[in-house]
PDB file of N, CA and C in Angstrom:
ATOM      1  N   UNK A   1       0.909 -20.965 -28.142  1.00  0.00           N
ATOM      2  CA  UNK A   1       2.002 -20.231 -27.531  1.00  0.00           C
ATOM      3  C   UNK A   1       1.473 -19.122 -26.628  1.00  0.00           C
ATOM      4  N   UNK A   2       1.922 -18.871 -25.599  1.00  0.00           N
ATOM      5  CA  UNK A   2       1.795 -17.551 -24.794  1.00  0.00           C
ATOM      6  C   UNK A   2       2.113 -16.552 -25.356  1.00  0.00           C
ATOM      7  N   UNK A   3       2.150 -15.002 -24.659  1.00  0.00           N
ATOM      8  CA  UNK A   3       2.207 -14.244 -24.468  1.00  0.00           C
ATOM      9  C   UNK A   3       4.154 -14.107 -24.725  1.00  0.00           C
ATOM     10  N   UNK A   4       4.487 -14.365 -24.024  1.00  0.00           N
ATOM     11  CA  UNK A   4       5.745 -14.460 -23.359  1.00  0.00           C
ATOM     12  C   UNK A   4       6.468 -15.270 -24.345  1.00  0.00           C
ATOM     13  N   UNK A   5       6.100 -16.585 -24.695  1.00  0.00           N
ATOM     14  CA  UNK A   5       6.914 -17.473 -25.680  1.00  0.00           C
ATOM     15  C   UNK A   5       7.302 -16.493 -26.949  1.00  0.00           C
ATOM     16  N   UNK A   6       5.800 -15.757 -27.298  1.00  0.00           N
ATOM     17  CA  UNK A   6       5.845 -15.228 -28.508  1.00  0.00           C
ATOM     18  C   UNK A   6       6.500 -13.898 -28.753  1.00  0.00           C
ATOM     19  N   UNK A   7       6.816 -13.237 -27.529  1.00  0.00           N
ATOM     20  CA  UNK A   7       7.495 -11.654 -27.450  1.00  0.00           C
ATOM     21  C   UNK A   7       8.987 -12.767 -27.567  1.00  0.00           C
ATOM     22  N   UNK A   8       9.398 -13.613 -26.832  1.00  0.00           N
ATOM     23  CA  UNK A   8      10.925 -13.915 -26.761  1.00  0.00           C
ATOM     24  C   UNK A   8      10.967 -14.558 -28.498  1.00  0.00           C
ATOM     25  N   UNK A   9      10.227 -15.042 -29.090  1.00  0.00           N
ATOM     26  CA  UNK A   9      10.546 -15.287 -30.334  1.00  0.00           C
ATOM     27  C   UNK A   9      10.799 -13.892 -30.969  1.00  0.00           C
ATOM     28  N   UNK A  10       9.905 -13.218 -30.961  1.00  0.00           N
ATOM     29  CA  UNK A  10       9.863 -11.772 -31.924  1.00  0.00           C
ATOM     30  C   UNK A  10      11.204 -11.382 -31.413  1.00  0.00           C
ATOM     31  N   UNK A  11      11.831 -11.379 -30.423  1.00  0.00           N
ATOM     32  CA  UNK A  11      13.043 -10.347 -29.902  1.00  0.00           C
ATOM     33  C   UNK A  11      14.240 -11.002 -30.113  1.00  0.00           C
ATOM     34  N   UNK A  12      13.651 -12.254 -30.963  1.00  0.00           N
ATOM     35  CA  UNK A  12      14.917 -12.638 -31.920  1.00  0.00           C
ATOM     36  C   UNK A  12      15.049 -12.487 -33.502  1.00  0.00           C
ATOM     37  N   UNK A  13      13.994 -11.410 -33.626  1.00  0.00           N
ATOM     38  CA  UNK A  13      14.020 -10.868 -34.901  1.00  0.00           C
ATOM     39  C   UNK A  13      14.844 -10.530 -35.854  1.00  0.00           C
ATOM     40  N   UNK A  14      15.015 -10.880 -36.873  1.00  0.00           N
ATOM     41  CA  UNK A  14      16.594  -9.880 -37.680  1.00  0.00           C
ATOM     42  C   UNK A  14      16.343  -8.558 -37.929  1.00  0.00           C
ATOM     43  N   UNK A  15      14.889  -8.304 -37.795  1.00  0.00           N
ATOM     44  CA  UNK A  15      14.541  -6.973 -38.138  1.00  0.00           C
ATOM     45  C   UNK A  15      14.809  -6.568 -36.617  1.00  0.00           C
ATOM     46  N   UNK A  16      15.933  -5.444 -36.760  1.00  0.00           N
ATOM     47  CA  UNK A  16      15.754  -4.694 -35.527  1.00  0.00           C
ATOM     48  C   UNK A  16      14.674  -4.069 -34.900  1.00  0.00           C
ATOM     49  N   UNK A  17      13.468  -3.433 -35.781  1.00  0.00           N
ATOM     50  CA  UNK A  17      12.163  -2.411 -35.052  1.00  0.00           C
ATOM     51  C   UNK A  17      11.595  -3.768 -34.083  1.00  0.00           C
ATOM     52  N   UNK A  18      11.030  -4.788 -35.147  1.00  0.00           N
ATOM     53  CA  UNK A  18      10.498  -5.679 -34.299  1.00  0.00           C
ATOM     54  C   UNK A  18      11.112  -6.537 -32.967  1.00  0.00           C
ATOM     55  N   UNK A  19      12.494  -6.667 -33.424  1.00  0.00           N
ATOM     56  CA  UNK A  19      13.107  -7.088 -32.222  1.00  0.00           C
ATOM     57  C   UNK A  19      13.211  -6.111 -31.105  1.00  0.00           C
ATOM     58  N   UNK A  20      13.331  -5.088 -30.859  1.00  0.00           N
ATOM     59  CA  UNK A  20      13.680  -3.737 -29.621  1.00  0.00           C
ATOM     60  C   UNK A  20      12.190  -3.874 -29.125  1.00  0.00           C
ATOM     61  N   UNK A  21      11.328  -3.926 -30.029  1.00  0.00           N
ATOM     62  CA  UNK A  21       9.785  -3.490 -29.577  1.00  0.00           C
ATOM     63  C   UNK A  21       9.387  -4.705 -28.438  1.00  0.00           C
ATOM     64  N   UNK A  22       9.558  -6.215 -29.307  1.00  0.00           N
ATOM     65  CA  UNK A  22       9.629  -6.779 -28.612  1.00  0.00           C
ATOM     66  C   UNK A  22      10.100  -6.838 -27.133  1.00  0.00           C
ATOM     67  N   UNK A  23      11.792  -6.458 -27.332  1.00  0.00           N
ATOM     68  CA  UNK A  23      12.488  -6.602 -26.024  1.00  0.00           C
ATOM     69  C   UNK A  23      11.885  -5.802 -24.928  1.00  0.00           C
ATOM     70  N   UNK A  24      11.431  -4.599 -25.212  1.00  0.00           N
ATOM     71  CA  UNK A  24      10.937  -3.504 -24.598  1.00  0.00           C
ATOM     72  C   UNK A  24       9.258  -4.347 -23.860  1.00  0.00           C
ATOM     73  N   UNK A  25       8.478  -4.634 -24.691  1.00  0.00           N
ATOM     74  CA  UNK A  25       7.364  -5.392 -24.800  1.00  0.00           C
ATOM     75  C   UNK A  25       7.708  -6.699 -23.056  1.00  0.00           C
ATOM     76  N   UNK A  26       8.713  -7.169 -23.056  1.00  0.00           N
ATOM     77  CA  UNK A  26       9.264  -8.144 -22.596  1.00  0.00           C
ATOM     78  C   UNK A  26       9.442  -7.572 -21.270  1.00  0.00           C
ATOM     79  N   UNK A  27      10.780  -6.534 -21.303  1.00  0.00           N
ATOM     80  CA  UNK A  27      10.726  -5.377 -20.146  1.00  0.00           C
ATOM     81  C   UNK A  27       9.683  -5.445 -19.300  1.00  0.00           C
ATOM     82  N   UNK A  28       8.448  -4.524 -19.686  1.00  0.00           N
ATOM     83  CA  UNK A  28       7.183  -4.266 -19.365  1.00  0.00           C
ATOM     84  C   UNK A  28       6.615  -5.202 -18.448  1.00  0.00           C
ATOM     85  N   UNK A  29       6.825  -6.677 -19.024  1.00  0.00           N
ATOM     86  CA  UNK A  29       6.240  -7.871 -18.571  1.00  0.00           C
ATOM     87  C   UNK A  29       6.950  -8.541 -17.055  1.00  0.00           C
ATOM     88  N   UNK A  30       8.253  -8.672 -17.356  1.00  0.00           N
ATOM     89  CA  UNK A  30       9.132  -8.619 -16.060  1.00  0.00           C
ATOM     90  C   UNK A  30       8.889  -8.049 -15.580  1.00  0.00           C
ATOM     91  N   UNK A  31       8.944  -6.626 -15.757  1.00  0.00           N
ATOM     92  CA  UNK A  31       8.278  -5.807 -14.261  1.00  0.00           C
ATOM     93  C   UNK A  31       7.546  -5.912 -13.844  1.00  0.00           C
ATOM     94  N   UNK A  32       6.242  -6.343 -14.744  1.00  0.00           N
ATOM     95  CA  UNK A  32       5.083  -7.005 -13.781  1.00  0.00           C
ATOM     96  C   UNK A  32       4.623  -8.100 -12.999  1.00  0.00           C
ATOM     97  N   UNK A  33       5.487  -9.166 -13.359  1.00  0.00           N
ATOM     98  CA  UNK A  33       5.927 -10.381 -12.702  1.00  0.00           C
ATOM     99  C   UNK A  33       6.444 -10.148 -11.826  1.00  0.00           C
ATOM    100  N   UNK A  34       7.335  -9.202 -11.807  1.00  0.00           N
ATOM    101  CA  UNK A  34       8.508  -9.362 -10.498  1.00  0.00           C
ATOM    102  C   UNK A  34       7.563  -8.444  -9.324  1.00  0.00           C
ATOM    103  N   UNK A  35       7.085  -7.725  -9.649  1.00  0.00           N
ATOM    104  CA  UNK A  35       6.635  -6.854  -8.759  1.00  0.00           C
ATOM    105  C   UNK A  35       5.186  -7.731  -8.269  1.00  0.00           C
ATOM    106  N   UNK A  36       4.372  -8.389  -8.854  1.00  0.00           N
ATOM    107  CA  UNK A  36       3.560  -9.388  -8.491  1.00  0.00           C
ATOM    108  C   UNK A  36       3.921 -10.469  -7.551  1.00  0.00           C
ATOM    109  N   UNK A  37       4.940 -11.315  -8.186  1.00  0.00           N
ATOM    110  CA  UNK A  37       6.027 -12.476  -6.744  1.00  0.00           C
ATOM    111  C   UNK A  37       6.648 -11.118  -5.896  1.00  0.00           C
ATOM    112  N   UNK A  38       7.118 -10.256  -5.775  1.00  0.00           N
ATOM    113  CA  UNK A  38       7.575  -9.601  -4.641  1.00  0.00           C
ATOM    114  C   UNK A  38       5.628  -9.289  -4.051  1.00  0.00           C
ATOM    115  N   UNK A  39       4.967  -8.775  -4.325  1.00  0.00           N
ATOM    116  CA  UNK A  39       3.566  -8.677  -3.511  1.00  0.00           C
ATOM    117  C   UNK A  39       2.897 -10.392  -2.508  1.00  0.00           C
ATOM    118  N   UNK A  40       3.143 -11.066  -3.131  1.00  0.00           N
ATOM    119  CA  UNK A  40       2.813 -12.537  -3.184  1.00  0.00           C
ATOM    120  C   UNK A  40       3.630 -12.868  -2.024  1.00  0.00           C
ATOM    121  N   UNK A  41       5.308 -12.464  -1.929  1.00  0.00           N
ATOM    122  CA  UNK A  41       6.077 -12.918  -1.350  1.00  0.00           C
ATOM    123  C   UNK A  41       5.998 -12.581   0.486  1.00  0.00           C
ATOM    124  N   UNK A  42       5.647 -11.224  -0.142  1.00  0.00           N
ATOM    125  CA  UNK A  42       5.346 -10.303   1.423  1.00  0.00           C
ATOM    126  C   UNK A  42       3.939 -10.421   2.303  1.00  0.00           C
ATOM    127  N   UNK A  43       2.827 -10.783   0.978  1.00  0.00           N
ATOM    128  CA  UNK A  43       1.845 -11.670   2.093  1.00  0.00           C
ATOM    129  C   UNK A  43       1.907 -12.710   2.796  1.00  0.00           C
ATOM    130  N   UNK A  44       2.848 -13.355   2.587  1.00  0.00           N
ATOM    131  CA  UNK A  44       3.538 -14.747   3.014  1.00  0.00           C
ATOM    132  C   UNK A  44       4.460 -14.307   4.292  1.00  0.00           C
ATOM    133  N   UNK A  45       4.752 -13.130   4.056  1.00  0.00           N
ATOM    134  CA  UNK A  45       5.812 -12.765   5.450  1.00  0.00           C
ATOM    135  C   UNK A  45       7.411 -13.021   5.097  1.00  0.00           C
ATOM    136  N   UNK A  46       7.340 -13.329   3.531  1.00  0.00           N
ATOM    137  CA  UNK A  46       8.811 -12.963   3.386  1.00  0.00           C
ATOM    138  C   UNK A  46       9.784 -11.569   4.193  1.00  0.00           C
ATOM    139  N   UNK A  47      11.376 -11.714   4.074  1.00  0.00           N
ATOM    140  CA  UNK A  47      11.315 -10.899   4.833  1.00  0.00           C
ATOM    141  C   UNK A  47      12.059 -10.083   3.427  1.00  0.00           C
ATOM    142  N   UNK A  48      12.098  -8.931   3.528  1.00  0.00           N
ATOM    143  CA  UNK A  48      13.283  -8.121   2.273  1.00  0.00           C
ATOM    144  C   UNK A  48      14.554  -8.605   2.042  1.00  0.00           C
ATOM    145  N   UNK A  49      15.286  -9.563   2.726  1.00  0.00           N
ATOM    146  CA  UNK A  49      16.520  -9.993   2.877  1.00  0.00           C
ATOM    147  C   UNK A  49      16.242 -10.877   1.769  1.00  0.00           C
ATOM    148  N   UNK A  50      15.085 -12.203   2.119  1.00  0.00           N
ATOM    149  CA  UNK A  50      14.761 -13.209   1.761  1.00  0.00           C
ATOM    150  C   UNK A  50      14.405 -13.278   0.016  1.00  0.00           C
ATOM    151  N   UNK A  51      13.657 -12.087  -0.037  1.00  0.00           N
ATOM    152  CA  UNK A  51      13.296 -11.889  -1.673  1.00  0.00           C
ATOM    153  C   UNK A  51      14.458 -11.225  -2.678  1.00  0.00           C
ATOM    154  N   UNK A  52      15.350  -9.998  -1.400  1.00  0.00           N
ATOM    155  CA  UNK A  52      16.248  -9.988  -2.023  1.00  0.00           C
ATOM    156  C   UNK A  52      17.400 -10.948  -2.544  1.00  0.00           C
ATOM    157  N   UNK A  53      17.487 -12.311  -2.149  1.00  0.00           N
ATOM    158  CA  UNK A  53      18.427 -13.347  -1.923  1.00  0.00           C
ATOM    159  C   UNK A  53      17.886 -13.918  -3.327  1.00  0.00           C
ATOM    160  N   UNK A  54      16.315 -13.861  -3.344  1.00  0.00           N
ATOM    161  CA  UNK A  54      16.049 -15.200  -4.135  1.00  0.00           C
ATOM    162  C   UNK A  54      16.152 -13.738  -5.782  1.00  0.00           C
ATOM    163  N   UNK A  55      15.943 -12.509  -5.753  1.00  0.00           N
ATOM    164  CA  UNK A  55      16.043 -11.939  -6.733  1.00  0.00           C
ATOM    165  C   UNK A  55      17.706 -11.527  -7.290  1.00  0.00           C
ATOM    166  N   UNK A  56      18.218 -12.030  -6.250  1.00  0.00           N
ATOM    167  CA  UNK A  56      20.088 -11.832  -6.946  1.00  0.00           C
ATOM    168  C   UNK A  56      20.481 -10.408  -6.726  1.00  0.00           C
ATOM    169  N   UNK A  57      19.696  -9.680  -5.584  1.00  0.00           N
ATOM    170  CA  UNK A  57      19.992  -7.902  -5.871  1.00  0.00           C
ATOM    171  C   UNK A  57      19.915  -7.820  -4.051  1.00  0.00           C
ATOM    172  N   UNK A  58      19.980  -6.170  -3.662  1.00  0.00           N
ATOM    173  CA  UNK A  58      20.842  -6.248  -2.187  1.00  0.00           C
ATOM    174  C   UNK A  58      19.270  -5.971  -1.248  1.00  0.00           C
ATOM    175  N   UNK A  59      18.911  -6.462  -0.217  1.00  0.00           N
ATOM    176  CA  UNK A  59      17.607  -6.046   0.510  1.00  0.00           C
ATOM    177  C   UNK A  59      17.594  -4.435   0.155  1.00  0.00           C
ATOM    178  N   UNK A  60      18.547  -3.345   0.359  1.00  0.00           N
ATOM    179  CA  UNK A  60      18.106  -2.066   0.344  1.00  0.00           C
ATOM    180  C   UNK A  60      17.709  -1.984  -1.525  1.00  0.00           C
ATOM    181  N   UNK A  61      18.504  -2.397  -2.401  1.00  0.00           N
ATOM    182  CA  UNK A  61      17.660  -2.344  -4.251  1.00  0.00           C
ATOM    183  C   UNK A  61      16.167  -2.604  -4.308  1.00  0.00           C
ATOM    184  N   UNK A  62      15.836  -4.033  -3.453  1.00  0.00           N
ATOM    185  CA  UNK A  62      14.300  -4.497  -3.762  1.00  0.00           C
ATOM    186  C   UNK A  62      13.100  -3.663  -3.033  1.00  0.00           C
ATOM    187  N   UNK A  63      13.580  -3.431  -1.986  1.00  0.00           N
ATOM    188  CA  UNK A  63      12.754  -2.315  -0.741  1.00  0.00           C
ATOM    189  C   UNK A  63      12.524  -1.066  -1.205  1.00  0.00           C
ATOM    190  N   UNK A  64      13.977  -0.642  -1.596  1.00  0.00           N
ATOM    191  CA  UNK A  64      13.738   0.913  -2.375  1.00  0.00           C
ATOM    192  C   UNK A  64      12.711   0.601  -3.576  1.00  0.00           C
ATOM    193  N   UNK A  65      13.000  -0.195  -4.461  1.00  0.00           N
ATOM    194  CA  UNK A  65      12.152  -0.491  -5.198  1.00  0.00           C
ATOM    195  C   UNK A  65      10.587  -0.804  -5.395  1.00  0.00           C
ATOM    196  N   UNK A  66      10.424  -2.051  -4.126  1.00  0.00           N
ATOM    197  CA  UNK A  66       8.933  -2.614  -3.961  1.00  0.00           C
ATOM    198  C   UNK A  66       8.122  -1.717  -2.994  1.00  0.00           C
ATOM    199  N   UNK A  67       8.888  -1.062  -2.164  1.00  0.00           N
ATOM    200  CA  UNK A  67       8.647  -1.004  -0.735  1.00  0.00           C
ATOM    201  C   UNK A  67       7.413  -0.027  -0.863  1.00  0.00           C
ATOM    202  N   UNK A  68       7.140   0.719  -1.849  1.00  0.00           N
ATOM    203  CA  UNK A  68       5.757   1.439  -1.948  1.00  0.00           C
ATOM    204  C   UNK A  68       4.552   0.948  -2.833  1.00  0.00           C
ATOM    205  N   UNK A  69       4.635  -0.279  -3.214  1.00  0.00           N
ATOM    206  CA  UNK A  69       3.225  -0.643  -3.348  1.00  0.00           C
ATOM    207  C   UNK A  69       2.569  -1.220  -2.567  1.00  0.00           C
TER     208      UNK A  69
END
């Protein structure tokens, strides 16, 4: 199992500590994914419209967001 398989199992915990930690754990990880495919996307010459389209959020959310790394 991954990384990832194994935080989404834990964050179905009945124990709440382990489940939040998890979810939180999970958090962490998305953000680093997303912010990795948005880097990936823009060496490619995506445009902010384009990533914003494929991320479901408005070009000015992802820009404000990505636009300084």
């Amino acid at each position: 199992m991954t990384v990832a398989t194994n935080l989404a199992t834990a964050a179905g915990d009945r124990d709440p500590r382990s489940g939040l930690r998890a979810v939180s754990a999970l958090r962490r990880l998305l953000e680093q994914l997303e912010a990795m495919q948005v880097a990936n996307a823009r060496d490619q010459g995506w445009s902010w419209q384009e990533i914003a389209t494929e991320l479901g959020v408005s070009r000015q959310a992802v820009h404000k967001k990505h636009a300084k790394r």
